[in-house]
PDB file of N, CA and C in Angstrom:
ATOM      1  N   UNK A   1      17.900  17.039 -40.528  1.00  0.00           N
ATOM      2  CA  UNK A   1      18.166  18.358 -41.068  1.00  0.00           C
ATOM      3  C   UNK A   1      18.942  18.176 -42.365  1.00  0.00           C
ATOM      4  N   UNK A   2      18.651  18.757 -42.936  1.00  0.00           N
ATOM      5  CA  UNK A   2      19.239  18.756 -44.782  1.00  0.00           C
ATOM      6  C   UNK A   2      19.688  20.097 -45.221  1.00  0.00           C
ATOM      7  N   UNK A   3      20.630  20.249 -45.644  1.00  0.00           N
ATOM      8  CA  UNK A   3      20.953  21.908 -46.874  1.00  0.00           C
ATOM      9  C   UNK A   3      21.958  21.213 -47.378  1.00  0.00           C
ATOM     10  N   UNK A   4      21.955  22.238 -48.740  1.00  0.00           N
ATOM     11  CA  UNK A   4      22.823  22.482 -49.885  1.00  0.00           C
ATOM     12  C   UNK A   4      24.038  22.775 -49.623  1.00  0.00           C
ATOM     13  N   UNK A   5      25.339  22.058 -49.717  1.00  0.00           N
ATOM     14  CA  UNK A   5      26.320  23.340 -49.788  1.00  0.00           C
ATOM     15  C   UNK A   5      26.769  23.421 -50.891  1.00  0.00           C
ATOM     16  N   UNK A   6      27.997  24.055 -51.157  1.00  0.00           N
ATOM     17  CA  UNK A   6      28.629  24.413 -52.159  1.00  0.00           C
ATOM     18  C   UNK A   6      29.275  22.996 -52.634  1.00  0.00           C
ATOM     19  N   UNK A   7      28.847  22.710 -53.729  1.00  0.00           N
ATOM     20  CA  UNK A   7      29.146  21.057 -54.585  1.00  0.00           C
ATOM     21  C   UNK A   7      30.678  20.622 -54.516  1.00  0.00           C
ATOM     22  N   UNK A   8      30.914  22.155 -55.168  1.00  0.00           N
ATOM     23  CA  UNK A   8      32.639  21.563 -55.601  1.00  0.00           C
ATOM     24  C   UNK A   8      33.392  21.768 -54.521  1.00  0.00           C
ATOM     25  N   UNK A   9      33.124  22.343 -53.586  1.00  0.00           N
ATOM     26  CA  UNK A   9      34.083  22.925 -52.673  1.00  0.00           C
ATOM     27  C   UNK A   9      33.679  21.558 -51.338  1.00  0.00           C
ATOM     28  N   UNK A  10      32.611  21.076 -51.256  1.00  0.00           N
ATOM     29  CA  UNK A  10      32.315  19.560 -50.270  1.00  0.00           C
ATOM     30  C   UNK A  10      32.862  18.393 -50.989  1.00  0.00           C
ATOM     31  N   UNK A  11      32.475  18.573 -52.682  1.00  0.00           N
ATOM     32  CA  UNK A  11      33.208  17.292 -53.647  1.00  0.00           C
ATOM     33  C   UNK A  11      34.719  17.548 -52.833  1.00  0.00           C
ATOM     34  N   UNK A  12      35.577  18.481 -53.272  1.00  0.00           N
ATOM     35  CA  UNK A  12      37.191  18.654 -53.190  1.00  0.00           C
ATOM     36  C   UNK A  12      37.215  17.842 -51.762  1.00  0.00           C
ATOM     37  N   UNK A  13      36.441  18.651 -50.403  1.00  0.00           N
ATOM     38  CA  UNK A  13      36.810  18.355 -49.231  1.00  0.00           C
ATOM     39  C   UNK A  13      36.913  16.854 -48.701  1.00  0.00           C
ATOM     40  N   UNK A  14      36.114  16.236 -49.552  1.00  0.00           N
ATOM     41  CA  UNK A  14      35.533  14.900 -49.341  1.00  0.00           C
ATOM     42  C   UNK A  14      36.597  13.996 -50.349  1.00  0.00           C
ATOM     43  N   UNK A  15      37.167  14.667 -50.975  1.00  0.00           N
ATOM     44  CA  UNK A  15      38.292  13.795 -52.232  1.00  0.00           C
ATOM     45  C   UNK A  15      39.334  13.848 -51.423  1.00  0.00           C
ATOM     46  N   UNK A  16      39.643  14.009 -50.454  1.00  0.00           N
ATOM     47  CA  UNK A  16      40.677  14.160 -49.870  1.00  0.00           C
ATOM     48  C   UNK A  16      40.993  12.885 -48.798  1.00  0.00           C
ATOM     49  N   UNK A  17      41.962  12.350 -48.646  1.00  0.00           N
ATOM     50  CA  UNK A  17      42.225  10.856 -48.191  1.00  0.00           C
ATOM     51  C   UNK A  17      42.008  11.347 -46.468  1.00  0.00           C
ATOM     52  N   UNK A  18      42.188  11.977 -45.792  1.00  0.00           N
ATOM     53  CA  UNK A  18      42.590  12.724 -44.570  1.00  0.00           C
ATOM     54  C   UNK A  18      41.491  12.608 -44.069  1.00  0.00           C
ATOM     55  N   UNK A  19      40.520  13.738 -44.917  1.00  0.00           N
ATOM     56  CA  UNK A  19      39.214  14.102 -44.334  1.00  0.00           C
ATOM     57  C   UNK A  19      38.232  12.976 -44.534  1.00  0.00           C
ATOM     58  N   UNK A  20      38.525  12.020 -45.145  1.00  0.00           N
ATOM     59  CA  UNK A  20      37.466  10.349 -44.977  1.00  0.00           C
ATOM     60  C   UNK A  20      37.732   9.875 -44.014  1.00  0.00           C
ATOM     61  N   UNK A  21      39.203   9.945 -43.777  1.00  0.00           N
ATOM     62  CA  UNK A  21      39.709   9.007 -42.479  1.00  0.00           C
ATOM     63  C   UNK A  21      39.382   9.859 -41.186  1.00  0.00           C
ATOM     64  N   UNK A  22      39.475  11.222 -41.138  1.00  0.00           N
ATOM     65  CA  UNK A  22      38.592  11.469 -39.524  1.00  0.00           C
ATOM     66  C   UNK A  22      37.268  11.224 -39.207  1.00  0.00           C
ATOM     67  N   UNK A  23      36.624  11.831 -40.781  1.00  0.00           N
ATOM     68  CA  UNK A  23      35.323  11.150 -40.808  1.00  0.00           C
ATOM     69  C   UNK A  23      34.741   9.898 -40.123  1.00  0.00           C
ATOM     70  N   UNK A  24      35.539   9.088 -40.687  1.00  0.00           N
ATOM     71  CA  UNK A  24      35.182   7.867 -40.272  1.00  0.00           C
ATOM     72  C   UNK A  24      35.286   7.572 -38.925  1.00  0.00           C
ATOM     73  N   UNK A  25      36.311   8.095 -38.503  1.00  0.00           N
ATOM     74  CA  UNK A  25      36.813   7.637 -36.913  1.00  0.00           C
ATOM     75  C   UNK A  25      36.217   8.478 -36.214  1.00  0.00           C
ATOM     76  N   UNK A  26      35.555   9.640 -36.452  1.00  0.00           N
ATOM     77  CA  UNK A  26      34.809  10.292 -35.623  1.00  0.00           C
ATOM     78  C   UNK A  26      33.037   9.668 -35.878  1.00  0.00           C
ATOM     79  N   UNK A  27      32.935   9.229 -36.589  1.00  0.00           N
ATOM     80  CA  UNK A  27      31.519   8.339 -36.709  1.00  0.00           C
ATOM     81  C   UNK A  27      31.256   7.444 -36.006  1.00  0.00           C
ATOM     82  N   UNK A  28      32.212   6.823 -35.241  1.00  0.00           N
ATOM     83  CA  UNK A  28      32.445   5.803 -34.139  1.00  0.00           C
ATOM     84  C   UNK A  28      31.814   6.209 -32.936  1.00  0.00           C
ATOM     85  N   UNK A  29      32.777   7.365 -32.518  1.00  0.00           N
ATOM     86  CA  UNK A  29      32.731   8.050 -31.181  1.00  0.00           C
ATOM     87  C   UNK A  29      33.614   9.203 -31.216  1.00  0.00           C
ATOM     88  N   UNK A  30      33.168  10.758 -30.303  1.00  0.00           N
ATOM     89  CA  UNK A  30      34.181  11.733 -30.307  1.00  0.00           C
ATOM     90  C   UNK A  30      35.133  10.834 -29.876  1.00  0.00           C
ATOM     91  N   UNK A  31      36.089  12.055 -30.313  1.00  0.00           N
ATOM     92  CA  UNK A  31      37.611  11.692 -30.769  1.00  0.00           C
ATOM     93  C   UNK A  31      38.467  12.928 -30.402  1.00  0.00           C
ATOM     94  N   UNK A  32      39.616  13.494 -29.453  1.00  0.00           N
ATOM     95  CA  UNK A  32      40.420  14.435 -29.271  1.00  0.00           C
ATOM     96  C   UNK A  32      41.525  14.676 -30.878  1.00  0.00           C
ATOM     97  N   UNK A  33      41.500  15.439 -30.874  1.00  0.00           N
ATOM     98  CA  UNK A  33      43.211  15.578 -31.777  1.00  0.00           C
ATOM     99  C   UNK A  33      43.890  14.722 -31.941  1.00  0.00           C
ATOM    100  N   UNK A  34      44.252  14.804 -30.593  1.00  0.00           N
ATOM    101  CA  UNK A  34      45.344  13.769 -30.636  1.00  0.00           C
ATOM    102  C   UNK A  34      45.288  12.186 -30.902  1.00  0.00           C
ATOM    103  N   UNK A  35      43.737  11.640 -30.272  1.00  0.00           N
ATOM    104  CA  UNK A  35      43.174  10.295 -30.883  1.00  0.00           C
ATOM    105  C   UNK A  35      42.991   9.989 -32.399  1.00  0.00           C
ATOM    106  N   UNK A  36      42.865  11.650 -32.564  1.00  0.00           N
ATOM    107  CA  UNK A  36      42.219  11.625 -34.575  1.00  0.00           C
ATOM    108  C   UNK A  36      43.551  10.778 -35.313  1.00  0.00           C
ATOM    109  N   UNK A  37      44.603  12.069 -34.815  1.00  0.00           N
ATOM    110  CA  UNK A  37      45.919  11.724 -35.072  1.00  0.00           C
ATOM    111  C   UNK A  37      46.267  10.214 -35.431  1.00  0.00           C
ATOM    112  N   UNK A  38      46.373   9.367 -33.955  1.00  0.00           N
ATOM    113  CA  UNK A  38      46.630   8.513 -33.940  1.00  0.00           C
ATOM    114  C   UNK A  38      46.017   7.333 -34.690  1.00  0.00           C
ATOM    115  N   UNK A  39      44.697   7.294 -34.893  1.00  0.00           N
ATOM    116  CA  UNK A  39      44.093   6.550 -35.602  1.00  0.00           C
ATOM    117  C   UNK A  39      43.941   6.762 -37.158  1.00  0.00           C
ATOM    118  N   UNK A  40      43.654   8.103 -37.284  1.00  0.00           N
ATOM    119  CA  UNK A  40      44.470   8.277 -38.909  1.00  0.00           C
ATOM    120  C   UNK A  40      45.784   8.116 -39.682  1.00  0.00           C
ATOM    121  N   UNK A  41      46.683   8.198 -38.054  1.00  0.00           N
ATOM    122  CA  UNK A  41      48.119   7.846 -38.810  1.00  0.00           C
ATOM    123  C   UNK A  41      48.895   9.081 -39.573  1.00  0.00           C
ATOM    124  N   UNK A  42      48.522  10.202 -39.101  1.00  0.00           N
ATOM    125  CA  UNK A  42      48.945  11.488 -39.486  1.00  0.00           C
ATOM    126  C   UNK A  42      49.241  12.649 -38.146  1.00  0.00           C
ATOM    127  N   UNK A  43      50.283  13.690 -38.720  1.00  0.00           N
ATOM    128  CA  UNK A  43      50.439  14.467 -37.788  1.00  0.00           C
ATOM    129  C   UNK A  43      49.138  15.274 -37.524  1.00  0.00           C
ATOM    130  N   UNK A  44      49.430  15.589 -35.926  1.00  0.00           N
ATOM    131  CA  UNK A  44      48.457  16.631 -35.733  1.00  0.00           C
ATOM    132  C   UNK A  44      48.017  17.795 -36.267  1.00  0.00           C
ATOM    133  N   UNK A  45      49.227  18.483 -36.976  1.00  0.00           N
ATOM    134  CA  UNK A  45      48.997  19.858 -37.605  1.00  0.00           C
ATOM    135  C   UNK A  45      47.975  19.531 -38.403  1.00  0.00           C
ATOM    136  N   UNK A  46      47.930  18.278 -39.460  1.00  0.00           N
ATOM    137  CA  UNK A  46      47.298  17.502 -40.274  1.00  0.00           C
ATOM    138  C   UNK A  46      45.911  17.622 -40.026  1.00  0.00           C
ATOM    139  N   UNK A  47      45.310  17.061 -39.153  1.00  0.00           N
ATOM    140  CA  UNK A  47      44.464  17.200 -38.603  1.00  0.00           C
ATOM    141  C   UNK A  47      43.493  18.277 -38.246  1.00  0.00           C
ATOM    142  N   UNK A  48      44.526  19.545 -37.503  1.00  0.00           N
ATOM    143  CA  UNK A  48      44.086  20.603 -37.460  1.00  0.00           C
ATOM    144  C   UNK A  48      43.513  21.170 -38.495  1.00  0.00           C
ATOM    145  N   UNK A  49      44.705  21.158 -39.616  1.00  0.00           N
ATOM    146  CA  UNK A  49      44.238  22.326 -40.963  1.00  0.00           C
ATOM    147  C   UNK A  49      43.305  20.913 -41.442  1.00  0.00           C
ATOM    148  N   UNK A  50      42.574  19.867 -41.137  1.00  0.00           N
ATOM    149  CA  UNK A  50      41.616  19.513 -42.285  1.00  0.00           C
ATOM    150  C   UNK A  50      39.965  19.665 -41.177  1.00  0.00           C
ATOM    151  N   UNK A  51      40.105  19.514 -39.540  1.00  0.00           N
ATOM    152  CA  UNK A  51      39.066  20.366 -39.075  1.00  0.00           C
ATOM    153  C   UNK A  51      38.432  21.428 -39.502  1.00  0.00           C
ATOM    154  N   UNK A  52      39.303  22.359 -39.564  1.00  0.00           N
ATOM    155  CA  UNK A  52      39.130  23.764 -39.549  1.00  0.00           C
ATOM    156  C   UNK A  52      37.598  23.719 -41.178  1.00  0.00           C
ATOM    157  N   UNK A  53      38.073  23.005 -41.521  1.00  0.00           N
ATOM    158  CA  UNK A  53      37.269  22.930 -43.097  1.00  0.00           C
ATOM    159  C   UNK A  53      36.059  21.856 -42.550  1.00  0.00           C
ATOM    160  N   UNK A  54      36.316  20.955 -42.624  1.00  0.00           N
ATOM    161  CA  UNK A  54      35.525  19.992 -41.790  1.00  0.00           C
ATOM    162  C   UNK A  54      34.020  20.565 -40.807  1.00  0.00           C
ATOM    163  N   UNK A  55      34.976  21.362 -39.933  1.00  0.00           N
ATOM    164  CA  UNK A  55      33.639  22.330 -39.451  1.00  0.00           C
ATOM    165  C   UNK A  55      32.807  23.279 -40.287  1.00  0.00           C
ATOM    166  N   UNK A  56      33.849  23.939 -41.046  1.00  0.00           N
ATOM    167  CA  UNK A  56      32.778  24.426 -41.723  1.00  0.00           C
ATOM    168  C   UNK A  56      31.566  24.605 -42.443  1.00  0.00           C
ATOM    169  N   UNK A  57      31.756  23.201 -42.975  1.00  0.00           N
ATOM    170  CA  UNK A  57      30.937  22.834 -43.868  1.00  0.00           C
ATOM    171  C   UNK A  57      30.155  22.049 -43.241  1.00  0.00           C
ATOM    172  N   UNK A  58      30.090  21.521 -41.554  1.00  0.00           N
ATOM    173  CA  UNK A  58      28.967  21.098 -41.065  1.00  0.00           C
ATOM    174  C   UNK A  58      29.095  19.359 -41.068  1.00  0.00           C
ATOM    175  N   UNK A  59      30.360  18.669 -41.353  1.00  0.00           N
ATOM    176  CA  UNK A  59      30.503  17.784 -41.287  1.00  0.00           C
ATOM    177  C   UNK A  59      31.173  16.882 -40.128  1.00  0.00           C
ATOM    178  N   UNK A  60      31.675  18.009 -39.277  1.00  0.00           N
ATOM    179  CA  UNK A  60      31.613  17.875 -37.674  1.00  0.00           C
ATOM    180  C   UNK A  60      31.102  18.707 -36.799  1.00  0.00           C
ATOM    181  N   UNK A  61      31.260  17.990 -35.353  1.00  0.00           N
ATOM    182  CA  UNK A  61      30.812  18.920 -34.357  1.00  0.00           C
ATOM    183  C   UNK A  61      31.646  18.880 -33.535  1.00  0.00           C
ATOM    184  N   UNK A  62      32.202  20.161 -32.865  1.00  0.00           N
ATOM    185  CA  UNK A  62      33.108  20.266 -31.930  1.00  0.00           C
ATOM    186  C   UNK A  62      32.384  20.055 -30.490  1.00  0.00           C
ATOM    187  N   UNK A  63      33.146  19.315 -29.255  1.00  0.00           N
ATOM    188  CA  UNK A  63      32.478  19.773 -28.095  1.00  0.00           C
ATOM    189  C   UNK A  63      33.702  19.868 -26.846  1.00  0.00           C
ATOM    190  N   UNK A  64      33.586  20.098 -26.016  1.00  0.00           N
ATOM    191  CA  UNK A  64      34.590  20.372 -24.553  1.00  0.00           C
ATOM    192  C   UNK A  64      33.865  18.939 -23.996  1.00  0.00           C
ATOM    193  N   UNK A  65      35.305  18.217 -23.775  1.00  0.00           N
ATOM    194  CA  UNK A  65      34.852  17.466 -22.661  1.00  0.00           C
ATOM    195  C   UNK A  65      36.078  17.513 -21.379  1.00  0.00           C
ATOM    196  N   UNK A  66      34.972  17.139 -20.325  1.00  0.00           N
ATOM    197  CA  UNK A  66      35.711  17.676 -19.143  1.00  0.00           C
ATOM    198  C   UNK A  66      36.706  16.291 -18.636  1.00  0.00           C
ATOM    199  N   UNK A  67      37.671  16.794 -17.979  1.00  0.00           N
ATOM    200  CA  UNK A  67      38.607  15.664 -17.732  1.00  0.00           C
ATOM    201  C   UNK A  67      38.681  15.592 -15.942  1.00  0.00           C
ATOM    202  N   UNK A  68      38.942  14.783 -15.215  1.00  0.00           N
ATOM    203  CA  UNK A  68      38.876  13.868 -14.119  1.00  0.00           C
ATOM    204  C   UNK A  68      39.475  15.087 -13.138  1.00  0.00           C
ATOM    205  N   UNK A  69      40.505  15.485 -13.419  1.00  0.00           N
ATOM    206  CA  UNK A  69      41.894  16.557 -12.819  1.00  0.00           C
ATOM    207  C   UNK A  69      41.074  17.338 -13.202  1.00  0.00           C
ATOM    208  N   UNK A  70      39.762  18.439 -13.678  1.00  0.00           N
ATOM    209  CA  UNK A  70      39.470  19.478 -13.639  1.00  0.00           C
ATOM    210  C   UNK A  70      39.902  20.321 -15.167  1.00  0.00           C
ATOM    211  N   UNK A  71      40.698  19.615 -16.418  1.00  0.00           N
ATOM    212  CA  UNK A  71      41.445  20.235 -17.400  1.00  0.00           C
ATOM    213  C   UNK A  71      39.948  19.800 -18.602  1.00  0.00           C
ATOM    214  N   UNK A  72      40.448  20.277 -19.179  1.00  0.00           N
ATOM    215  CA  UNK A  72      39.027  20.020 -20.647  1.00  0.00           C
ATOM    216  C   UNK A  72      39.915  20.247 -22.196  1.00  0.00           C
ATOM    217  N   UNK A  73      39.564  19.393 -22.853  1.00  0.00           N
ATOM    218  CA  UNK A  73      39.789  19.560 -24.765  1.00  0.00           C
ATOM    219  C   UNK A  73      38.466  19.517 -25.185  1.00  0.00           C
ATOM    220  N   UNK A  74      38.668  19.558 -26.931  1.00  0.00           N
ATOM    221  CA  UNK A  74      37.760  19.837 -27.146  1.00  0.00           C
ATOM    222  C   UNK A  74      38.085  17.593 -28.005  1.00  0.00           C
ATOM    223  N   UNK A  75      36.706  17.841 -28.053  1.00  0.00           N
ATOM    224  CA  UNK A  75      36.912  16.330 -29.253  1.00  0.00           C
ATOM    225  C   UNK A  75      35.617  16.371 -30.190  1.00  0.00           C
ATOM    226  N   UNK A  76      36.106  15.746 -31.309  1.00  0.00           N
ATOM    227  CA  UNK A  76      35.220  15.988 -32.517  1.00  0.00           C
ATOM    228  C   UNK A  76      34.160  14.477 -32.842  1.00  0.00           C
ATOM    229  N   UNK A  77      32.866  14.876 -33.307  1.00  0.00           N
ATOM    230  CA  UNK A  77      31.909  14.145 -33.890  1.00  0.00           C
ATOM    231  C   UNK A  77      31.667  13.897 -35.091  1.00  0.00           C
ATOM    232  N   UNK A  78      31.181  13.161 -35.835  1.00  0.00           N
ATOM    233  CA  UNK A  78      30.782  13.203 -36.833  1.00  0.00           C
ATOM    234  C   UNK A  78      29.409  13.848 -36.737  1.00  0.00           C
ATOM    235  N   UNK A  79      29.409  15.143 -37.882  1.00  0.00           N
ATOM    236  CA  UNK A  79      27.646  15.322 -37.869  1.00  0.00           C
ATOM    237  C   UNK A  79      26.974  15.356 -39.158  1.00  0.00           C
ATOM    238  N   UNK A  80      27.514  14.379 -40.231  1.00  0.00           N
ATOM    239  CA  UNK A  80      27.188  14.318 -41.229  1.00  0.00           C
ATOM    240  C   UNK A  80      26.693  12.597 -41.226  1.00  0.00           C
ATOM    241  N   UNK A  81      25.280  12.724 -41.807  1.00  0.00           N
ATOM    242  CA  UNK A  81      24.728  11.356 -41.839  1.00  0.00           C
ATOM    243  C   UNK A  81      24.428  10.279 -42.997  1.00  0.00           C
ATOM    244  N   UNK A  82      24.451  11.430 -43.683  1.00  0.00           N
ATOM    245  CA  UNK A  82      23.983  11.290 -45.053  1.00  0.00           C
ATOM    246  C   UNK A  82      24.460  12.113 -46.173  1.00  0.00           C
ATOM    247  N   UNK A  83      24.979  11.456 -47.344  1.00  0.00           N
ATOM    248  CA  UNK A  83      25.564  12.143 -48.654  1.00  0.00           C
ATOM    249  C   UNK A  83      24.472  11.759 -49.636  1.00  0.00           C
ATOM    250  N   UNK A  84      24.033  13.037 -50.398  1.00  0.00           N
ATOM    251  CA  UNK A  84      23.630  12.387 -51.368  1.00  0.00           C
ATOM    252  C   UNK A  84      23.789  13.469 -52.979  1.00  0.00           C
ATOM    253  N   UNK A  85      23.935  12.783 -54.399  1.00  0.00           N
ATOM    254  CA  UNK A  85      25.205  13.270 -55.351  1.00  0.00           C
ATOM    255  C   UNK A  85      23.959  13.532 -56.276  1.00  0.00           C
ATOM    256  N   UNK A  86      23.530  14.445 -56.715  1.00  0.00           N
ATOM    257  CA  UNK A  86      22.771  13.995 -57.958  1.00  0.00           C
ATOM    258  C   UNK A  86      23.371  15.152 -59.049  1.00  0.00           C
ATOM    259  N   UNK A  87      23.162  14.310 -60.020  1.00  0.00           N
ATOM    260  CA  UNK A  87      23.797  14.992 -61.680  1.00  0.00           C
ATOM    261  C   UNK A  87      22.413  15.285 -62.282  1.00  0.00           C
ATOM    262  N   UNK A  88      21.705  16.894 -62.196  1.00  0.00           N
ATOM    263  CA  UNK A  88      20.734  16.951 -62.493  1.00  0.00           C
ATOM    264  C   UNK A  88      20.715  18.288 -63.738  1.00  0.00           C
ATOM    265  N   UNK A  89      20.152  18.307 -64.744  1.00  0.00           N
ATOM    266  CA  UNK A  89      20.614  19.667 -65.470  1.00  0.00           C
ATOM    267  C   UNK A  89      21.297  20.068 -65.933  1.00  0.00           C
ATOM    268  N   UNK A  90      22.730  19.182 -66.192  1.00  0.00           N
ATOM    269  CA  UNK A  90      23.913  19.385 -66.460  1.00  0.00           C
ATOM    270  C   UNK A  90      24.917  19.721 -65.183  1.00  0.00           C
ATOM    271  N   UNK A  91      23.957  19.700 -63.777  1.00  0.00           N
ATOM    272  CA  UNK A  91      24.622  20.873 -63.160  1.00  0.00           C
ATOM    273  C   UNK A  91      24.841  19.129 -61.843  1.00  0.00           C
ATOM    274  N   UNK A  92      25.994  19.045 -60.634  1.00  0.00           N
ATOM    275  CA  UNK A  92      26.425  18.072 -60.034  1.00  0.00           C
ATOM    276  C   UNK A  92      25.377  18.940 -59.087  1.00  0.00           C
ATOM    277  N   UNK A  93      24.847  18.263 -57.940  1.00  0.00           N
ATOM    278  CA  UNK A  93      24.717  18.744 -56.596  1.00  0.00           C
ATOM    279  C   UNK A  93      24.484  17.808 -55.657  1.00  0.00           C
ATOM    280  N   UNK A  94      24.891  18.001 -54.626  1.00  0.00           N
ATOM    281  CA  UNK A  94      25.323  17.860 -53.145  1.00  0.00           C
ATOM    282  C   UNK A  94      24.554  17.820 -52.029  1.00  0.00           C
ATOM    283  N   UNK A  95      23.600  16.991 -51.797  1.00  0.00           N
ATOM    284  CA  UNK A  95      22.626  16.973 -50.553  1.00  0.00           C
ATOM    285  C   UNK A  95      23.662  16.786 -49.123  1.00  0.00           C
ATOM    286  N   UNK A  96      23.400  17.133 -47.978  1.00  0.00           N
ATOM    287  CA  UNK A  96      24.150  16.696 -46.979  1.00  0.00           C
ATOM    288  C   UNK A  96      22.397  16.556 -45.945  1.00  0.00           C
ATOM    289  N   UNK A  97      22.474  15.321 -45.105  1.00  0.00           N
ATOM    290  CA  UNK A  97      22.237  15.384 -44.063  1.00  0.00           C
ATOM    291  C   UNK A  97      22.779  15.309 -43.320  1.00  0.00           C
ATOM    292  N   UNK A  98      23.006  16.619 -41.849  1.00  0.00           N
ATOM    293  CA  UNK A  98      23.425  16.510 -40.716  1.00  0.00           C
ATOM    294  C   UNK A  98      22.593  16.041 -39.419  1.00  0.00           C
ATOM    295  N   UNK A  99      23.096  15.410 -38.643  1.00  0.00           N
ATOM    296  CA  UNK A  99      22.461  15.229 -36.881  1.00  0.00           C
ATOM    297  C   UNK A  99      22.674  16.131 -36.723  1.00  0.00           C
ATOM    298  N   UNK A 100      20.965  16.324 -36.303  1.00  0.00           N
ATOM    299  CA  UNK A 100      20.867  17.867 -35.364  1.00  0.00           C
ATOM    300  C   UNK A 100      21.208  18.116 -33.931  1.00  0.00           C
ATOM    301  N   UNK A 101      21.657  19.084 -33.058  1.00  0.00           N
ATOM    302  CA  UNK A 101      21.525  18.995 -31.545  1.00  0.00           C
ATOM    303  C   UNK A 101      20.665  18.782 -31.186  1.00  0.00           C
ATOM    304  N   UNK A 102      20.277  18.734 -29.774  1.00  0.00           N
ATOM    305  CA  UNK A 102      19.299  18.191 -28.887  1.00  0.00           C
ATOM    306  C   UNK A 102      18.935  19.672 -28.921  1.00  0.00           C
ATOM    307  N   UNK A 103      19.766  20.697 -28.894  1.00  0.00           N
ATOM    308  CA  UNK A 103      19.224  21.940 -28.363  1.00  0.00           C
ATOM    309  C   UNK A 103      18.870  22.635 -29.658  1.00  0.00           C
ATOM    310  N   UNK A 104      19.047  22.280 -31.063  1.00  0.00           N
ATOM    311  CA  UNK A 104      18.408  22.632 -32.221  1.00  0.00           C
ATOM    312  C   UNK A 104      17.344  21.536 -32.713  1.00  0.00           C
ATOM    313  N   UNK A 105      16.615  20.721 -32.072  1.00  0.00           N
ATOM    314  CA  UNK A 105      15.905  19.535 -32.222  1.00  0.00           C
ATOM    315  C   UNK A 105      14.990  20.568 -31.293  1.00  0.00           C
ATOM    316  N   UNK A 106      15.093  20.546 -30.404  1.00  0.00           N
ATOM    317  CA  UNK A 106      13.970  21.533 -29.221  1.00  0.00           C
ATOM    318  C   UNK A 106      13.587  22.943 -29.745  1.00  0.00           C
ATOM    319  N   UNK A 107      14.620  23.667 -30.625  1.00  0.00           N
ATOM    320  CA  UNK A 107      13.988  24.640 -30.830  1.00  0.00           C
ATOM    321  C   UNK A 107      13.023  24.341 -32.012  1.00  0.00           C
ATOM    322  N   UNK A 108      13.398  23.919 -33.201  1.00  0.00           N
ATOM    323  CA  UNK A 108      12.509  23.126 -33.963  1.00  0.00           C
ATOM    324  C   UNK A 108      11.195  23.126 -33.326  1.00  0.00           C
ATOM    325  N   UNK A 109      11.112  22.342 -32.649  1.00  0.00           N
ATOM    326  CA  UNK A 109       9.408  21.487 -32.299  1.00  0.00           C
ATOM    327  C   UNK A 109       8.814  23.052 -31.070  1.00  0.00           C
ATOM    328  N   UNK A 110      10.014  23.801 -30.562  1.00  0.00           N
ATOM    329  CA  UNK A 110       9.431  25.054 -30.115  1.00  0.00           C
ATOM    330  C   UNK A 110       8.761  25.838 -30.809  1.00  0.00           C
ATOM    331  N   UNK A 111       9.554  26.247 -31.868  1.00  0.00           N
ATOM    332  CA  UNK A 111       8.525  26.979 -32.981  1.00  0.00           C
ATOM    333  C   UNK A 111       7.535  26.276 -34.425  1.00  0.00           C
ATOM    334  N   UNK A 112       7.939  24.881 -33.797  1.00  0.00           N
ATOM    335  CA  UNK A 112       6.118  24.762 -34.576  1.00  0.00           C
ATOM    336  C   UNK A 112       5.378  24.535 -33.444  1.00  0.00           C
ATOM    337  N   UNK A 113       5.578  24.603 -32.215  1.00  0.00           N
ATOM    338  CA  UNK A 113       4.528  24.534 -31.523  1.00  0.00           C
ATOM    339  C   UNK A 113       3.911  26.036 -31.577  1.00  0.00           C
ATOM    340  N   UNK A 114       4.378  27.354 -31.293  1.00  0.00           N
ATOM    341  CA  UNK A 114       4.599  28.470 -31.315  1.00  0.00           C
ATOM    342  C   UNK A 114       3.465  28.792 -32.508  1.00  0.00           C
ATOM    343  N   UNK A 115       3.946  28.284 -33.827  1.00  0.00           N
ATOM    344  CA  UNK A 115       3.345  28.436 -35.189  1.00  0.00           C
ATOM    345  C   UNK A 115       2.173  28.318 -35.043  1.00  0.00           C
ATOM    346  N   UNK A 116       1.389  27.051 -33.949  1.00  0.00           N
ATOM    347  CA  UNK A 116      -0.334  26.275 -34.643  1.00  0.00           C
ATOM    348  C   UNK A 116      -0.768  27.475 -33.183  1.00  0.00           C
TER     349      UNK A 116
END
């Protein structure tokens, strides 16, 4: 899956030392808060306010995972696969590929089946 986002506003998000380093550690394997934390080497609040952006723009995925005792968090993915920068026109732009869900992968191939 591929779209456009907004150049300068993914450039800024991505210039940022914070949001490489969850990146990265969530490219591994989900990751809780508090793991992000620890492996980035920053407070949690930290963390929080650079999610919040992070999701937006489609460069993670949040999910609930369930815990042993019956309690659940949420922990984050990487769902960005691919960057790509081109300087075309005078003008910068910003390809992103994301991993799709399993359950947006199915609807996909639902409605081109649907389509023929």
């Amino acid at each position: 899956m591929s779209g456009s986002q907004d150049s300068d506003e993914l450039l800024d998000l991505l210039g940022d030392e914070y949001v490489r380093s969850i990146l990265a550690a969530a490219s591994l394997e989900p990751h809780s808060v508090k793991d992000l934390s620890e492996r980035c080497g920053v407070a949690q609040s930290t963390v929080y306010r650079r999610l919040d952006d992070m999701l937006a723009h489609d460069l993670l995925v949040e999910r609930t995972e369930l815990v042993a005792d019956g309690s659940h968090h949420s922990v984050y993915e990487a769902k960005l696969t691919h960057l790509d920068i081109d300087v075309v026109d005078g003008e910068i732009r910003v390809d992103t590929n994301v991993e799709s869900s399993p359950a947006e992968r199915f609807t996909r191939i639902w409605d081109d089946i649907r389509r023929q």
